[in-house]
C-alpha atoms as a PDB file:
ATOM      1  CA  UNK A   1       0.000   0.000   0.000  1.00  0.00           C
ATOM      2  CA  UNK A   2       1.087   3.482  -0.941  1.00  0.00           C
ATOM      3  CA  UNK A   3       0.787   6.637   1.248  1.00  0.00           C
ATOM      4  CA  UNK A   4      -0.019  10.216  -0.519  1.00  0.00           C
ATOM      5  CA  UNK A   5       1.200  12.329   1.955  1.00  0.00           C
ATOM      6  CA  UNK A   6      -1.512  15.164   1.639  1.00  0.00           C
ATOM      7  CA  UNK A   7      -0.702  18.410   4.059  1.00  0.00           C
ATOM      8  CA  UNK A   8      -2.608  20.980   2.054  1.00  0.00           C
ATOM      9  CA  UNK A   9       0.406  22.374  -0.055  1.00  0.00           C
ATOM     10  CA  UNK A  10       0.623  19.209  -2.576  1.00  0.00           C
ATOM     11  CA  UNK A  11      -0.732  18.502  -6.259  1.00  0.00           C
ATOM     12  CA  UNK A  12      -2.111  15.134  -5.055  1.00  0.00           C
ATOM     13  CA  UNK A  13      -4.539  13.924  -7.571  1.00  0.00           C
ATOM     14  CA  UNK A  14      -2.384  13.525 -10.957  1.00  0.00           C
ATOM     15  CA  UNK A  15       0.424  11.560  -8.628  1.00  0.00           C
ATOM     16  CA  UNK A  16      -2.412   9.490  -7.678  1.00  0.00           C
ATOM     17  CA  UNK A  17      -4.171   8.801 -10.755  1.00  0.00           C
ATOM     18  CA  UNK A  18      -1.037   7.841 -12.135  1.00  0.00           C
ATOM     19  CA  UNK A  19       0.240   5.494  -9.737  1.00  0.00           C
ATOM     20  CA  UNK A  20      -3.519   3.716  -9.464  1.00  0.00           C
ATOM     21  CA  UNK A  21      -2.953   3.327 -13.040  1.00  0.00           C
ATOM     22  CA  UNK A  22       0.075   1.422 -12.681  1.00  0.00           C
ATOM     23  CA  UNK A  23      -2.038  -0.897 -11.040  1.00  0.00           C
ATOM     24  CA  UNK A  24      -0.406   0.441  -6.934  1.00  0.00           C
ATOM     25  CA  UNK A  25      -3.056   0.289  -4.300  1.00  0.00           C
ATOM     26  CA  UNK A  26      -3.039   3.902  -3.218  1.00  0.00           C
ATOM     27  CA  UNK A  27      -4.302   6.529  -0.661  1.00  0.00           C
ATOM     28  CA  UNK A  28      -3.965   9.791   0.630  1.00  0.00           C
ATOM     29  CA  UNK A  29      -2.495  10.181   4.060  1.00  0.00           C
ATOM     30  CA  UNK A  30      -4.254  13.360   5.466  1.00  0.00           C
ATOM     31  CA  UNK A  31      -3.188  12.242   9.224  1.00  0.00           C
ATOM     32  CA  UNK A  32       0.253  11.056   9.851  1.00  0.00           C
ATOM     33  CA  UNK A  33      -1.458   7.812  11.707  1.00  0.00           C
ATOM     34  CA  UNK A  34      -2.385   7.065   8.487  1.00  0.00           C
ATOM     35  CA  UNK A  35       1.298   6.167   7.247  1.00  0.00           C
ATOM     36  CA  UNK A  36       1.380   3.239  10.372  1.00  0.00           C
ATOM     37  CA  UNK A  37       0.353   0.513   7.696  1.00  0.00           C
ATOM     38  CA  UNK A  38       1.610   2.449   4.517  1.00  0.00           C
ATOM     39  CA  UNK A  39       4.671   0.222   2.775  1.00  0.00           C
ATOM     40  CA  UNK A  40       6.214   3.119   1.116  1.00  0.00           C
ATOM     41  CA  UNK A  41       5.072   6.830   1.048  1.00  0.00           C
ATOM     42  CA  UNK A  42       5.119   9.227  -1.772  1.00  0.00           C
ATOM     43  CA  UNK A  43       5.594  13.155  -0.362  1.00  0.00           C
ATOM     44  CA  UNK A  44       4.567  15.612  -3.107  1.00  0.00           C
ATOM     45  CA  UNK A  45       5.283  19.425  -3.277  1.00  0.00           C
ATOM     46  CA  UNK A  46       4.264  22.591  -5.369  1.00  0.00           C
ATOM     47  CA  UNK A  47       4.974  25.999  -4.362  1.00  0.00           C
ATOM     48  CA  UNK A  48       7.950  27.355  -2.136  1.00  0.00           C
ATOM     49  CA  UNK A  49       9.559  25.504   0.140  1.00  0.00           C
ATOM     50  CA  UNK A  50       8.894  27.834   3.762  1.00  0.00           C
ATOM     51  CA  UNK A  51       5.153  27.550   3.275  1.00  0.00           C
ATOM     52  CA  UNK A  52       5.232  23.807   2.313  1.00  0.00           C
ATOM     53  CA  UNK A  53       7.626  22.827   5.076  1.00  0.00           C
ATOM     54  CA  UNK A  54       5.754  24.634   7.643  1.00  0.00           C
ATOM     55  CA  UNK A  55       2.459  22.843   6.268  1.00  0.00           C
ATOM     56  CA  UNK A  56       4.330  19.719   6.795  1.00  0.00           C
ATOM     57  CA  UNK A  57       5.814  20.250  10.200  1.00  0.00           C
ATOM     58  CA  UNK A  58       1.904  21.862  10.868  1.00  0.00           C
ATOM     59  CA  UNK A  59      -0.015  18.807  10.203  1.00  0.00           C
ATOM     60  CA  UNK A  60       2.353  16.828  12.586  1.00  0.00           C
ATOM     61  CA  UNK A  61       4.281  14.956   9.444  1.00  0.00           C
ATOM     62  CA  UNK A  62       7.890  15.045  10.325  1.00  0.00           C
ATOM     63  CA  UNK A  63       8.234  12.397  12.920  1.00  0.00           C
ATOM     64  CA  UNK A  64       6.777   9.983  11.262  1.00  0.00           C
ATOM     65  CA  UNK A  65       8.404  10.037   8.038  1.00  0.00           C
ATOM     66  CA  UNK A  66      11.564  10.228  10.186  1.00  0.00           C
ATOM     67  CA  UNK A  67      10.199   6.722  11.679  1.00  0.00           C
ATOM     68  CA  UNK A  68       8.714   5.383   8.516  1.00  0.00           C
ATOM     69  CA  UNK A  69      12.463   5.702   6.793  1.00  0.00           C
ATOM     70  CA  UNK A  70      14.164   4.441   9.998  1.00  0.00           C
ATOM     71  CA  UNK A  71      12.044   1.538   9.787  1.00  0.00           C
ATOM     72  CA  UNK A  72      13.345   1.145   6.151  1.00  0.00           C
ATOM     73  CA  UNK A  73      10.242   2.416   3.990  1.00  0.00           C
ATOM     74  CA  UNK A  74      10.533   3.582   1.303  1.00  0.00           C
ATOM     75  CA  UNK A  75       9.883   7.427   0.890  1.00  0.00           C
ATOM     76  CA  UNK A  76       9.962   8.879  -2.791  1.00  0.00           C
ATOM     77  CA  UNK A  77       9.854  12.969  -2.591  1.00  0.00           C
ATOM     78  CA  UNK A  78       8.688  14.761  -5.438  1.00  0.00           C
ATOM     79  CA  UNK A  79       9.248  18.307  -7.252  1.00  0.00           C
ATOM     80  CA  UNK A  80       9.185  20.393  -4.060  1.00  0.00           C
ATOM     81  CA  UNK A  81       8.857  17.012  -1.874  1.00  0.00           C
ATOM     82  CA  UNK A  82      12.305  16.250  -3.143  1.00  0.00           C
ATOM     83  CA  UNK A  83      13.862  19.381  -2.005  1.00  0.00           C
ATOM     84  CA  UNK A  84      11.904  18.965   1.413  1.00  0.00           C
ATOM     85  CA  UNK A  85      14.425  15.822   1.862  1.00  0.00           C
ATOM     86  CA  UNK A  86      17.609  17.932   2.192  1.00  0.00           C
ATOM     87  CA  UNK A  87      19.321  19.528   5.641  1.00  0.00           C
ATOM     88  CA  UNK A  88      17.428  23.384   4.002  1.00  0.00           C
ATOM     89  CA  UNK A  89      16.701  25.766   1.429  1.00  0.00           C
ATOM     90  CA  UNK A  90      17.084  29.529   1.150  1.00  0.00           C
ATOM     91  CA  UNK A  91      14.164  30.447  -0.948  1.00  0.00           C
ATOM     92  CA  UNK A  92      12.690  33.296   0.610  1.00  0.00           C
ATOM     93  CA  UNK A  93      14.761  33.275   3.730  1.00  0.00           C
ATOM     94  CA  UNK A  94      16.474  30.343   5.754  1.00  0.00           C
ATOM     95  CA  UNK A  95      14.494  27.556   5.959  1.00  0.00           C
ATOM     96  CA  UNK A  96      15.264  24.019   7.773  1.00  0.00           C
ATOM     97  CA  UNK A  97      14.289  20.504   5.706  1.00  0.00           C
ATOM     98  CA  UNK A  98      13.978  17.565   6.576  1.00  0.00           C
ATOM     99  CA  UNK A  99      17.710  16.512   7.241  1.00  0.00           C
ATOM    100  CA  UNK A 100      17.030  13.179   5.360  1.00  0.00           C
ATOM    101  CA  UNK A 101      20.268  13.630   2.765  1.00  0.00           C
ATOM    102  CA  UNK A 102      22.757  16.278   3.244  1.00  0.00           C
ATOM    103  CA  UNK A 103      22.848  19.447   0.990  1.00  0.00           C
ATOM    104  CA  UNK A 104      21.225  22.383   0.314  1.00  0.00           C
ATOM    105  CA  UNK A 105      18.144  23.880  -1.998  1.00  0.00           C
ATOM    106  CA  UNK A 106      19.503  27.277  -3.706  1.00  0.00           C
ATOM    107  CA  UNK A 107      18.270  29.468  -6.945  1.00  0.00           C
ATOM    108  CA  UNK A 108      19.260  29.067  -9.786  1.00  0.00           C
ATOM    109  CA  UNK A 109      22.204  31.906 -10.888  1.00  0.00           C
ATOM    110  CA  UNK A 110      20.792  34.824 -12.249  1.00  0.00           C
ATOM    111  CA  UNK A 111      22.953  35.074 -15.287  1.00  0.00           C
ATOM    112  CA  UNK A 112      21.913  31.942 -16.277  1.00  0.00           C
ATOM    113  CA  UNK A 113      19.011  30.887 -18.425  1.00  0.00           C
ATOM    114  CA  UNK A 114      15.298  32.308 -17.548  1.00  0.00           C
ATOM    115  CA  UNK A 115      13.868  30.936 -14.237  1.00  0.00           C
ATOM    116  CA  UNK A 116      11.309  29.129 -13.504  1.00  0.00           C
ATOM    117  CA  UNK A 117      12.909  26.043 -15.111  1.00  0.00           C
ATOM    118  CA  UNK A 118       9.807  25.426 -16.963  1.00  0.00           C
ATOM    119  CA  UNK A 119       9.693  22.287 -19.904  1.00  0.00           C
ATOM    120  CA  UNK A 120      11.200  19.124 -20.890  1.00  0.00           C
ATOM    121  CA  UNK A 121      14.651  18.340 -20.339  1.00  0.00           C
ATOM    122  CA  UNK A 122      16.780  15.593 -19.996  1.00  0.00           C
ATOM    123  CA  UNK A 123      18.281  13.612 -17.156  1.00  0.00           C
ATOM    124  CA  UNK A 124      21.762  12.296 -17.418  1.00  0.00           C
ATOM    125  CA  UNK A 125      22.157   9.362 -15.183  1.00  0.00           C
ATOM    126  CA  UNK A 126      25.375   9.028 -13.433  1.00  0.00           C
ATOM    127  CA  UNK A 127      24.749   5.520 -11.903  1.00  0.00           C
ATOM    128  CA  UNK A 128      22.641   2.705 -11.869  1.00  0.00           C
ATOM    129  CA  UNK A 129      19.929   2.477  -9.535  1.00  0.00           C
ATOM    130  CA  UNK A 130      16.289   0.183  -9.671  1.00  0.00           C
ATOM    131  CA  UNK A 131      14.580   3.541  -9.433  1.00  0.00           C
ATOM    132  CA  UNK A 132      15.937   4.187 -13.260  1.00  0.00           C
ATOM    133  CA  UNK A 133      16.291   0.689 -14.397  1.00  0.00           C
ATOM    134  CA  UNK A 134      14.451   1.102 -18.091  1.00  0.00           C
ATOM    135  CA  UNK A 135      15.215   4.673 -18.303  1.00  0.00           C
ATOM    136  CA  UNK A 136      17.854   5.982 -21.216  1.00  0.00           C
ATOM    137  CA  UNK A 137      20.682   8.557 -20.349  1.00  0.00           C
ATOM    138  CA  UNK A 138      19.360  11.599 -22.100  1.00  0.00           C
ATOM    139  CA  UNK A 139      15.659  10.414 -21.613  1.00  0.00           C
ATOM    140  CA  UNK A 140      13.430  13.533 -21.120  1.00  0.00           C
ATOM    141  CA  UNK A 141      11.095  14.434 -18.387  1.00  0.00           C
ATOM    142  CA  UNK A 142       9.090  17.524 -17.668  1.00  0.00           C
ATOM    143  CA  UNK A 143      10.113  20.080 -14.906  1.00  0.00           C
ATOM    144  CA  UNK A 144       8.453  23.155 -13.084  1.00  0.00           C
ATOM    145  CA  UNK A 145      11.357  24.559 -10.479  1.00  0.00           C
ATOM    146  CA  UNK A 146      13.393  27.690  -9.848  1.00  0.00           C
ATOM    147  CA  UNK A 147      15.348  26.168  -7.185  1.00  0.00           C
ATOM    148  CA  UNK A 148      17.957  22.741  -7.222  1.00  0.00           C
ATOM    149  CA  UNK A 149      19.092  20.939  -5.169  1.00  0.00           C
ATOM    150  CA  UNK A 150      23.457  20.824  -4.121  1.00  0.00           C
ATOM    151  CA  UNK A 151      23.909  17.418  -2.424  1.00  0.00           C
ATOM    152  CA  UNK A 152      26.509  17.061   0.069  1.00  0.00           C
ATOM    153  CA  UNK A 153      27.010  13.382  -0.959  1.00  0.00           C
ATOM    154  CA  UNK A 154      27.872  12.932  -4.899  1.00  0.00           C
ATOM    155  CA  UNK A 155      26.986   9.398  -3.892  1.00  0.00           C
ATOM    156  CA  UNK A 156      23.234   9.991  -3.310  1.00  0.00           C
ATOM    157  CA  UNK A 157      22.942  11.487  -6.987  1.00  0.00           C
ATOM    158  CA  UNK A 158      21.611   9.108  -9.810  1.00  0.00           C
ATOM    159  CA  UNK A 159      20.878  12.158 -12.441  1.00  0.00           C
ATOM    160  CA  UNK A 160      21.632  15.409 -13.245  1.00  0.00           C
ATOM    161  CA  UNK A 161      20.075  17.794 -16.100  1.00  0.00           C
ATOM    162  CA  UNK A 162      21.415  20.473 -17.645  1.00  0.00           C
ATOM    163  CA  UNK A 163      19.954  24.037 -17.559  1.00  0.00           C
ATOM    164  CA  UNK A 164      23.124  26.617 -17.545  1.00  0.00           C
ATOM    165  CA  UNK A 165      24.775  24.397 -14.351  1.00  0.00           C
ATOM    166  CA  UNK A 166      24.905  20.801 -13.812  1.00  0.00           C
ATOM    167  CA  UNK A 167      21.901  20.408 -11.277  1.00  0.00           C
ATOM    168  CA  UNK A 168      20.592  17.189  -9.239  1.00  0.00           C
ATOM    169  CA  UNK A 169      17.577  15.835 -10.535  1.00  0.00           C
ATOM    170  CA  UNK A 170      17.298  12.460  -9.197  1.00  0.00           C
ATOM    171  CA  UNK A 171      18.356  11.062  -5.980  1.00  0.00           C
ATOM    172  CA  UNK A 172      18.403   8.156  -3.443  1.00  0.00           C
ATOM    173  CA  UNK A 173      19.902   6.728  -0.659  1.00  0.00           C
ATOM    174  CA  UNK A 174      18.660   3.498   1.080  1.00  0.00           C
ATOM    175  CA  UNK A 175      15.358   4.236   1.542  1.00  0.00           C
ATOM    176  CA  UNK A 176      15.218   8.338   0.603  1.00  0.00           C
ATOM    177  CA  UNK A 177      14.608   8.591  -3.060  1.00  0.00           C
ATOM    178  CA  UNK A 178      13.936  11.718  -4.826  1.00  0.00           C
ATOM    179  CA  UNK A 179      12.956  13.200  -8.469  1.00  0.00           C
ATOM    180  CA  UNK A 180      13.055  16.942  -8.982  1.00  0.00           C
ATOM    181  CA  UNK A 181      10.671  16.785 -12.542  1.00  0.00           C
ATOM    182  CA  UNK A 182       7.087  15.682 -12.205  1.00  0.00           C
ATOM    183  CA  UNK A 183       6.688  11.965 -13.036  1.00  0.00           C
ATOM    184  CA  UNK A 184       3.309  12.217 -13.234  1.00  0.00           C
ATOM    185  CA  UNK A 185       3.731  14.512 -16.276  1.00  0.00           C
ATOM    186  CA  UNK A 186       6.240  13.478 -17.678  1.00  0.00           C
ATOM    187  CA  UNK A 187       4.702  10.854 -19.477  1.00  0.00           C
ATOM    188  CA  UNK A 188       6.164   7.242 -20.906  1.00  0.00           C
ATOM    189  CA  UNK A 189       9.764   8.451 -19.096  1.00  0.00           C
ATOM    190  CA  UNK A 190       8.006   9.079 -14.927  1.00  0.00           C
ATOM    191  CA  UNK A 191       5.438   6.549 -15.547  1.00  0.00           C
ATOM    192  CA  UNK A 192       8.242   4.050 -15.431  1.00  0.00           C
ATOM    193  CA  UNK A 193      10.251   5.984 -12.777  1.00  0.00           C
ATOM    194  CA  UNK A 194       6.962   5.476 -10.568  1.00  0.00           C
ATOM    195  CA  UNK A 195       6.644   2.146 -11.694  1.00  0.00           C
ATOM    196  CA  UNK A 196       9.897   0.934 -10.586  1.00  0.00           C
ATOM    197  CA  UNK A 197       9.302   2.410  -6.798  1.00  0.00           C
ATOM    198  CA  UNK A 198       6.138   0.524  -7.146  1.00  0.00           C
ATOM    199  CA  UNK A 199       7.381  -2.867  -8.150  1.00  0.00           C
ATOM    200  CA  UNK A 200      11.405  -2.816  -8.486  1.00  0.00           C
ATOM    201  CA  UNK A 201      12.281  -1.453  -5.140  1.00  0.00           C
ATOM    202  CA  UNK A 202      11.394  -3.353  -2.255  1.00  0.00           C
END
């Protein structure tokens, strides 16, 4: 069973729809009791990370998922939920994450290209992982973001994409994955990203 972390700050129902078409048996966790009997947990994210995180930390979320991933389950952040998983971000001030994976959330540079990151664009895998298995180096996926991600750890990085700077895109480590585009959108390439946590990972 998979856990849809909802904490009012989340674009739930395309992540769900997608992964109850990939046959996953699905709900949406709208009390953090609800994750007790969850075998992995997806955490979702639109909008800037202060709000969001505070949302989080508001509906009583953080313990948990620090519990669920002690206990070895398998958490897969998305867009904004992937940047939750790292020590913090300074969009819009200094703001503490989740601590899961070490690193930081930063803008992108201003001389670089336009911001928000908005389209398709590829990721370049820099080691195998089961969360990729099926997907090509180069393959492209669709992303909405004007912040990345700097991992401490070059080790937790399975992709990066190209937009002016080298930036992390996909992530895991033990039980802490992470995608920065939206699998849900991005078609025949995140279908089987969400697919393999589904039925590759265990």
């Amino acid at each position: 069973m998979i856990a849809v972390i909802d904490y009012g700050a989340g674009n739930l129902r395309s992540v769900r729809n997608t992964l109850s078409y990939l046959g996953a048996d699905v709900i949406t966790a709208a009390a953090p009791d609800q994750l007790d009997d969850a075998d992995k947990i997806v955490l979702p994210g639109v909008g800037a990370f202060g709000a969001g995180i505070d949302a989080l930390r508001a509906a009583g979320f953080e313990q948990p998922l620090r519990d669920a991933v002690e206990a070895g389950v398998l958490l897969l952040g998305i867009c904004l939920g992937m940047q939750y998983l790292f020590e913090s971000s300074d969009e819009m001030g200094d703001h503490r994450g989740l601590g899961l994976l070490p690193g930081r959330v930063t803008r992108f540079p201003v001389d670089g290209p336009k911001v928000p990151h908005i389209g398709w664009n590829q990721l370049h895998i820099q080691r195998s992982d089961p969360l990729l298995a099926g997907v090509d180096s180069g393959a492209y996926a669709y992303f909405v973001h004007s912040y990345y991600v700097e991992a401490g750890d070059p080790g937790d990085v399975l992709a990066t994409t190209d937009y002016g700077i080298d930036f992390v895109s996909v992530v895991r480590r033990g039980s802490v994955c992470g995608i920065q585009p939206h699998p849900e959108k991005s078609q025949l390439v995140g279908q089987q990203i969400l697919r393999n946590f589904v039925e590759n990972i265990p």
